[in-house]
Protein backbone atom coordinates (compact mmCIF):
# COMPACT_ATOMS: atom_id res chain seq x y z
CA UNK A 1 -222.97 -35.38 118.26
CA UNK A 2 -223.77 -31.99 117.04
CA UNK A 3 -222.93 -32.47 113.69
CA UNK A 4 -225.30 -35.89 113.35
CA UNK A 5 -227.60 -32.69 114.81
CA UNK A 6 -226.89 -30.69 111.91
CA UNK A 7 -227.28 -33.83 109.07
CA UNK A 8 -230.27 -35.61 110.40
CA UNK A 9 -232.30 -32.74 108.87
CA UNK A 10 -230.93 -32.35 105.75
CA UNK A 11 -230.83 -36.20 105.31
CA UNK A 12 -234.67 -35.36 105.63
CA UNK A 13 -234.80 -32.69 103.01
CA UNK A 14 -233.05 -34.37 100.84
CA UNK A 15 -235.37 -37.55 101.03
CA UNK A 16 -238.54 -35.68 100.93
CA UNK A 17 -237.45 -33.76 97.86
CA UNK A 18 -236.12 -37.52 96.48
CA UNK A 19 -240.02 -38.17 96.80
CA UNK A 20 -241.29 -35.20 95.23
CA UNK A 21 -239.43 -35.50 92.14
CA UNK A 22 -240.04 -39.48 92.00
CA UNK A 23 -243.68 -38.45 92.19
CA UNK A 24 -243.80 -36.05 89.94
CA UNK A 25 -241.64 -38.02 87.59
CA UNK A 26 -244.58 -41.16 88.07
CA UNK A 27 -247.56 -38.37 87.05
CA UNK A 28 -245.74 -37.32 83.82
CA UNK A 29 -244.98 -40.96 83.12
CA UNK A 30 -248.45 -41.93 83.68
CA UNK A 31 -249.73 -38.76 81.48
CA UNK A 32 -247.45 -39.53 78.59
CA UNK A 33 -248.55 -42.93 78.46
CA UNK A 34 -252.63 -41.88 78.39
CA UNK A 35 -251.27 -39.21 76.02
CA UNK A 36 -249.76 -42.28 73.66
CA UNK A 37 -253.15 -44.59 73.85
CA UNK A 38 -255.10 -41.14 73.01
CA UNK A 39 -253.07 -40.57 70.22
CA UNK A 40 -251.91 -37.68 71.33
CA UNK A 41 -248.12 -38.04 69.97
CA UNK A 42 -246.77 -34.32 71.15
CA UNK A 43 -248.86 -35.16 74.39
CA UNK A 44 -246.71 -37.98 75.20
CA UNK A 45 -243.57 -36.87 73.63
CA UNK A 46 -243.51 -33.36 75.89
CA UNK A 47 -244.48 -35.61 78.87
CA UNK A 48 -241.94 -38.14 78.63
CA UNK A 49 -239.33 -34.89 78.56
CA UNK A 50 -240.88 -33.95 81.84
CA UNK A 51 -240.34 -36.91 83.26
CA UNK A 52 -237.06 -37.01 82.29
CA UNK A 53 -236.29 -34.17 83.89
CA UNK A 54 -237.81 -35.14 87.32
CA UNK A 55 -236.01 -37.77 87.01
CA UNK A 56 -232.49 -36.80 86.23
CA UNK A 57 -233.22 -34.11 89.02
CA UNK A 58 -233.96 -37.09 91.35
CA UNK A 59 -230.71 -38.35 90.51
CA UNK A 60 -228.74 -35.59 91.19
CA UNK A 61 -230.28 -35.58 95.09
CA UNK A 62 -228.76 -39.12 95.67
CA UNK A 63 -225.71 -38.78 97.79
């Protein structure tokens, strides 16, 4: 019982940090893509990097 105590918690962490980088990786998307239709090619190419990232990082928190 004490250790479900212990990993209920971090279980939560872990999820709300899951969401952060999901969300952050859905605003980069969503900039490199206005970047694109503006024309803006560096724009959208250093966006879609950061979105990578966010993503990969999201990744990496799945268990």
């Amino acid at each position: 019982d004490q250790c479900i105590e212990k990993v209920e918690p971090i279980k939560s962490e872990v999820q709300w940090n899951i969401d952060f980088f999901n969300s952050k990786f859905r605003q980069w998307e969503k900039l490199g893509t206005q970047s694109h239709e503006c024309g803006a090619v560096g724009h959208a190419v250093y966006a879609a990097h950061q979105a990578s990232i966010y993503d990969n990082l999201s990744d990496q928190c799945l268990w």
